[in-house]
Protein backbone atom coordinates (compact mmCIF):
# COMPACT_ATOMS: atom_id res chain seq x y z
CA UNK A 1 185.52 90.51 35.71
CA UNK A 2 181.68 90.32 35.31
CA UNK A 3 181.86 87.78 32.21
CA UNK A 4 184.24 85.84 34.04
CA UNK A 5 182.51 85.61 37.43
CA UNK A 6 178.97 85.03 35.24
CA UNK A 7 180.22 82.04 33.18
CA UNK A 8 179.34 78.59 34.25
CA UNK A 9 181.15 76.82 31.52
CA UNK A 10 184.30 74.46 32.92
CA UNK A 11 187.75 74.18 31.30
CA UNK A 12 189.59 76.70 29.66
CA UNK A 13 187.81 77.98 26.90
CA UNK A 14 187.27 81.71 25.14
CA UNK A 15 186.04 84.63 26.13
CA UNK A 16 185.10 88.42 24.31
CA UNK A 17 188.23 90.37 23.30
CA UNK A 18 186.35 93.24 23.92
CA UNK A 19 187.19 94.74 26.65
CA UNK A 20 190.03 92.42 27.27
CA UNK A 21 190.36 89.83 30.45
CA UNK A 22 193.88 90.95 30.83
CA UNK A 23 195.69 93.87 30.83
CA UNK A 24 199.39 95.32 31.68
CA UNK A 25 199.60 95.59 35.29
CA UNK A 26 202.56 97.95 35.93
CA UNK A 27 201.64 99.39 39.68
CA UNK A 28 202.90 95.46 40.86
CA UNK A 29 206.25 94.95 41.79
CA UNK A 30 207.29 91.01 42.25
CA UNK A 31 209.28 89.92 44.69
CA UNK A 32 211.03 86.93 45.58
CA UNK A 33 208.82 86.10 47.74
CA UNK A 34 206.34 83.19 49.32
CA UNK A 35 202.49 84.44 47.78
CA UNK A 36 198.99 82.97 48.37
CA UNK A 37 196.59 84.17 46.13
CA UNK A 38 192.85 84.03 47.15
CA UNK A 39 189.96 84.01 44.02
CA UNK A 40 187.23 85.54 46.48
CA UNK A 41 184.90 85.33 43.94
C-alpha cells in the first residue's frame, strides 16, 4: 500500500509487479448486501 498511498500521479496508470497491488483475498465472504467502502488513506 506504501507505493500506492506515495504516488501523486492521476488516472489509472502502472505500478511495480513486484510485490503485487493485489492479491487473493479468501478470509472475505460477500454478501448480498448494501456496502460503503471508506479509502482512509
Amino acid at each position: 500500500m506504501g507505493e500506492v498511498a506515495g504516488c501523486r500521479m492521476k488516472g489509472f496508470h502502472p505500478h511495480s509487479k513486484d510485490p503485487p497491488l493485489f492479491s487473493v483475498c479468501r478470509h472475505v465472504v460477500v454478501k448480498d448486501m448494501k456496502t460503503v467502502v471508506l479509502d482512509l488513506r
